[in-house]
C-alpha atoms as a PDB file:
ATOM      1  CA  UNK A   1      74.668  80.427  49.761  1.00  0.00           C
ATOM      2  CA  UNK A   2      72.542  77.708  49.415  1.00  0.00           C
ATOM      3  CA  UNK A   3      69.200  77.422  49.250  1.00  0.00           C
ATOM      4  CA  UNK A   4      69.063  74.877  52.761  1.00  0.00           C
ATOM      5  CA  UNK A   5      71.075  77.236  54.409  1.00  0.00           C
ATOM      6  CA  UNK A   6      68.254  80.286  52.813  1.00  0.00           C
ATOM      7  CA  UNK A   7      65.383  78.283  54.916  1.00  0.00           C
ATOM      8  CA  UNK A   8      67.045  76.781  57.816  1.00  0.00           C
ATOM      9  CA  UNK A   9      67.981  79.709  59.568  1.00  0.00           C
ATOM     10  CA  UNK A  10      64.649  81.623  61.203  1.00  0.00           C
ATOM     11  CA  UNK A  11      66.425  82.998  63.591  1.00  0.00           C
ATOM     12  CA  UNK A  12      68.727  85.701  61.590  1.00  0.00           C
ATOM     13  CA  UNK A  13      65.401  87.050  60.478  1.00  0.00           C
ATOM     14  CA  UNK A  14      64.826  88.728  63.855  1.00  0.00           C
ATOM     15  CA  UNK A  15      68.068  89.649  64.170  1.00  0.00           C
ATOM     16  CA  UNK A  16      68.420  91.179  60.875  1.00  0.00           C
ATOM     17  CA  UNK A  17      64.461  93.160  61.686  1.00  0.00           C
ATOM     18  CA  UNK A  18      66.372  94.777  64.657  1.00  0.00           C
ATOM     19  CA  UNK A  19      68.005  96.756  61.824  1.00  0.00           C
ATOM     20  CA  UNK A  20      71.095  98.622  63.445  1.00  0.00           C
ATOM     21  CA  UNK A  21      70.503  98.141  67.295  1.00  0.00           C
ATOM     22  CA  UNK A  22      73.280  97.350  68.866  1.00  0.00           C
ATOM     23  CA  UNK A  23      74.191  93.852  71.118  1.00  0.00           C
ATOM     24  CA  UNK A  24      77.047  93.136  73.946  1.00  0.00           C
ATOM     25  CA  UNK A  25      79.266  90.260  72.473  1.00  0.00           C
ATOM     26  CA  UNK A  26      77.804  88.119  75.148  1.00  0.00           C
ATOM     27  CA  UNK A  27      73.826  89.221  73.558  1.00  0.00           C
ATOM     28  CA  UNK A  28      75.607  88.133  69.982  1.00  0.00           C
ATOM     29  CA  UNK A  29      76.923  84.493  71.316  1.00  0.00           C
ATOM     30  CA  UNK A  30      73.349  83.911  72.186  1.00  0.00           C
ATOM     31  CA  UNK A  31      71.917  85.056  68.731  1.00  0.00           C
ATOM     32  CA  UNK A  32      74.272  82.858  66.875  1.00  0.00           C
ATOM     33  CA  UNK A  33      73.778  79.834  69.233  1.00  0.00           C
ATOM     34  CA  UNK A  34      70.077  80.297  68.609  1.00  0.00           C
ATOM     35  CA  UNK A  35      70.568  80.507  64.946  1.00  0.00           C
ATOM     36  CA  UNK A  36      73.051  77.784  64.859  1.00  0.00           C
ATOM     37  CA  UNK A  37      70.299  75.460  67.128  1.00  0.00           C
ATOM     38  CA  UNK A  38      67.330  76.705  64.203  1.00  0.00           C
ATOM     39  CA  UNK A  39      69.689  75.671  61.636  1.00  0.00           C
ATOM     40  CA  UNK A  40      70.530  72.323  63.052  1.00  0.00           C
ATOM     41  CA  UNK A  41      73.808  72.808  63.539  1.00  0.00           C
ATOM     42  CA  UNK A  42      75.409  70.866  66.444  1.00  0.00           C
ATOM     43  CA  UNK A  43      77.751  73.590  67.705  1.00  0.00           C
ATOM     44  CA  UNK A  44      77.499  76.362  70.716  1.00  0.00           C
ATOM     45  CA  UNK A  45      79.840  79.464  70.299  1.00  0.00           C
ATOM     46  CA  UNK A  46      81.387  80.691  73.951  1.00  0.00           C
ATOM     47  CA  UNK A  47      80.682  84.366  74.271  1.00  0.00           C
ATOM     48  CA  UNK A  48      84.427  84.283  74.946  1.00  0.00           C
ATOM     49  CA  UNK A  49      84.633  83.589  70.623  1.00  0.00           C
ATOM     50  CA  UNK A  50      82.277  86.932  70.384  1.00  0.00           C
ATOM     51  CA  UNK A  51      84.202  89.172  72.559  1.00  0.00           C
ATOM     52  CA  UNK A  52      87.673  87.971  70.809  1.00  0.00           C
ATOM     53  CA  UNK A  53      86.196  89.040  67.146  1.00  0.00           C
ATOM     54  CA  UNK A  54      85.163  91.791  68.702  1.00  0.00           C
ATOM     55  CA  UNK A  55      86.461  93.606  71.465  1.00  0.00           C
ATOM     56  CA  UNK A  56      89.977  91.890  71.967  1.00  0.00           C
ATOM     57  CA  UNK A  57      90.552  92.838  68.428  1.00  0.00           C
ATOM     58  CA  UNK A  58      89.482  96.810  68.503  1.00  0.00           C
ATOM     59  CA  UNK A  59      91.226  97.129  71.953  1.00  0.00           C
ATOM     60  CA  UNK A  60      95.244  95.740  69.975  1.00  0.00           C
ATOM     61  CA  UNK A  61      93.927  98.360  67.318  1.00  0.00           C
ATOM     62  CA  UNK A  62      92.656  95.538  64.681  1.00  0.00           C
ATOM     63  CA  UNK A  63      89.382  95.737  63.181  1.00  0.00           C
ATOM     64  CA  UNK A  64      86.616  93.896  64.397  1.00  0.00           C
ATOM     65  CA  UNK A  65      85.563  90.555  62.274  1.00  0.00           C
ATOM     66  CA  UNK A  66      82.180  91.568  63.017  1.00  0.00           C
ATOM     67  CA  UNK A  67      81.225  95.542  62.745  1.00  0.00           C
ATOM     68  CA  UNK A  68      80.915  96.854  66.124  1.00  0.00           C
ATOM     69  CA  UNK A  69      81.164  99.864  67.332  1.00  0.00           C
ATOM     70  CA  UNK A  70      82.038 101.551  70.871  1.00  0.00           C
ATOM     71  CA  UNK A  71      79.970 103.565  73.279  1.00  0.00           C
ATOM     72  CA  UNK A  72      81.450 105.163  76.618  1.00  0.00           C
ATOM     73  CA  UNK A  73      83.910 102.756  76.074  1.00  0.00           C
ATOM     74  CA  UNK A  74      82.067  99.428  75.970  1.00  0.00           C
ATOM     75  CA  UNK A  75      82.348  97.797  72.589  1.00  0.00           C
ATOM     76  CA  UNK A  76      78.787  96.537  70.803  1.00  0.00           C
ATOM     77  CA  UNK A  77      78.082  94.379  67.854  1.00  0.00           C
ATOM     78  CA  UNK A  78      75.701  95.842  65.172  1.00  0.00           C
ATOM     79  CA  UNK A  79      72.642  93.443  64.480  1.00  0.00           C
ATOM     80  CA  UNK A  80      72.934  94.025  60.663  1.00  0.00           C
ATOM     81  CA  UNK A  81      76.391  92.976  60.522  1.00  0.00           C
ATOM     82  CA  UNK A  82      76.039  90.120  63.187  1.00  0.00           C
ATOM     83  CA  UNK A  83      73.122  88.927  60.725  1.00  0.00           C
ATOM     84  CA  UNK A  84      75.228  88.699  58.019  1.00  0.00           C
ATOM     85  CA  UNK A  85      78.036  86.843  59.891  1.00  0.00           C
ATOM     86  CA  UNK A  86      75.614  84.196  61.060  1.00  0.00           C
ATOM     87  CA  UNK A  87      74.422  83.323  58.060  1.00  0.00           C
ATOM     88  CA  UNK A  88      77.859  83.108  56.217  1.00  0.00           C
ATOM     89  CA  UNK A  89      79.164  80.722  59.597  1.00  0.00           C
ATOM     90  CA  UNK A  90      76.010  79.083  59.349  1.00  0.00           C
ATOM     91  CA  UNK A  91      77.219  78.091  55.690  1.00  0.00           C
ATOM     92  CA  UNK A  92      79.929  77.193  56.727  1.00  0.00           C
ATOM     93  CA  UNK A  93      79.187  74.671  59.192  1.00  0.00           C
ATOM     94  CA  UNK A  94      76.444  72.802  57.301  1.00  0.00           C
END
Protein backbone atom coordinates (compact mmCIF):
# COMPACT_ATOMS: atom_id res chain seq x y z
CA UNK A 1 0.00 0.00 0.00
CA UNK A 2 1.09 3.25 -0.57
CA UNK A 3 1.78 5.81 1.48
CA UNK A 4 -1.21 8.34 -0.38
CA UNK A 5 -3.50 5.70 -0.03
CA UNK A 6 -2.02 5.39 4.16
CA UNK A 7 -3.33 9.24 4.57
CA UNK A 8 -6.16 9.65 2.28
CA UNK A 9 -8.48 7.43 3.78
CA UNK A 10 -9.89 8.95 7.40
CA UNK A 11 -12.70 7.28 7.17
CA UNK A 12 -11.52 3.41 7.66
CA UNK A 13 -10.17 4.69 10.92
CA UNK A 14 -13.65 4.74 12.47
CA UNK A 15 -14.58 1.86 10.96
CA UNK A 16 -11.66 -0.12 11.92
CA UNK A 17 -12.20 1.63 16.04
CA UNK A 18 -15.64 -0.17 15.88
CA UNK A 19 -13.43 -3.26 16.30
CA UNK A 20 -15.76 -6.37 15.56
CA UNK A 21 -19.36 -4.79 15.52
CA UNK A 22 -21.17 -5.94 13.03
CA UNK A 23 -22.94 -3.82 9.79
CA UNK A 24 -26.00 -4.81 7.28
CA UNK A 25 -24.43 -4.85 3.69
CA UNK A 26 -26.48 -1.81 3.04
CA UNK A 27 -24.52 0.01 6.57
CA UNK A 28 -21.12 -1.35 4.64
CA UNK A 29 -22.02 0.38 1.04
CA UNK A 30 -22.26 3.53 3.00
CA UNK A 31 -18.86 3.07 4.88
CA UNK A 32 -17.04 2.40 1.71
CA UNK A 33 -18.78 5.25 -0.24
CA UNK A 34 -17.70 7.49 2.61
CA UNK A 35 -14.23 6.21 2.51
CA UNK A 36 -14.07 6.17 -1.17
CA UNK A 37 -15.51 10.18 -1.08
CA UNK A 38 -12.42 10.88 1.91
CA UNK A 39 -10.09 9.29 -0.40
CA UNK A 40 -11.06 11.19 -3.46
CA UNK A 41 -12.09 8.60 -5.33
CA UNK A 42 -14.85 9.35 -7.90
CA UNK A 43 -16.86 6.14 -7.49
CA UNK A 44 -20.21 5.16 -5.34
CA UNK A 45 -20.65 1.34 -4.62
CA UNK A 46 -24.64 0.21 -4.83
CA UNK A 47 -25.44 -1.62 -1.65
CA UNK A 48 -26.63 -4.13 -4.25
CA UNK A 49 -22.33 -4.76 -4.82
CA UNK A 50 -22.29 -5.30 -0.76
CA UNK A 51 -25.06 -7.69 -0.45
CA UNK A 52 -23.66 -9.79 -3.64
CA UNK A 53 -20.04 -10.22 -1.78
CA UNK A 54 -21.86 -10.94 0.92
CA UNK A 55 -25.03 -12.46 1.32
CA UNK A 56 -25.76 -13.78 -2.32
CA UNK A 57 -22.55 -15.58 -1.94
CA UNK A 58 -23.10 -17.39 1.71
CA UNK A 59 -26.78 -18.12 0.70
CA UNK A 60 -25.21 -20.54 -2.99
CA UNK A 61 -22.85 -21.88 -0.12
CA UNK A 62 -19.63 -19.68 -1.29
CA UNK A 63 -17.72 -17.77 1.10
CA UNK A 64 -18.21 -14.30 1.58
CA UNK A 65 -15.44 -11.81 -0.13
CA UNK A 66 -15.83 -9.86 2.88
CA UNK A 67 -16.07 -11.83 6.46
CA UNK A 68 -19.53 -11.74 7.57
CA UNK A 69 -21.23 -13.63 9.60
CA UNK A 70 -25.09 -14.60 10.18
CA UNK A 71 -27.46 -13.90 13.02
CA UNK A 72 -31.19 -15.29 13.13
CA UNK A 73 -30.63 -15.62 9.70
CA UNK A 74 -29.73 -12.12 8.49
CA UNK A 75 -26.20 -11.99 7.17
CA UNK A 76 -23.74 -8.98 8.68
CA UNK A 77 -20.41 -7.69 7.62
CA UNK A 78 -17.68 -7.51 10.36
CA UNK A 79 -16.17 -3.87 10.67
CA UNK A 80 -12.58 -5.29 10.98
CA UNK A 81 -12.78 -7.14 7.88
CA UNK A 82 -14.87 -4.43 5.95
CA UNK A 83 -11.84 -2.07 7.09
CA UNK A 84 -9.48 -4.04 5.56
CA UNK A 85 -11.41 -4.45 2.25
CA UNK A 86 -11.77 -0.71 1.91
CA UNK A 87 -8.53 0.08 2.13
CA UNK A 88 -7.20 -2.67 -0.31
CA UNK A 89 -10.31 -1.31 -3.02
CA UNK A 90 -9.34 1.99 -2.09
CA UNK A 91 -5.78 0.97 -3.57
CA UNK A 92 -7.05 -0.18 -6.08
CA UNK A 93 -8.94 2.55 -7.49
CA UNK A 94 -6.39 5.35 -6.98
Amino acid sequence: MSAKTATTIPAVTEVTALATTLVTPYAAAKEVNEALAAAGVDKVIPPQMMYNYTTARINKGKAPLIDAEVVDGKVFVKTEALAAWIVKYIAKNI
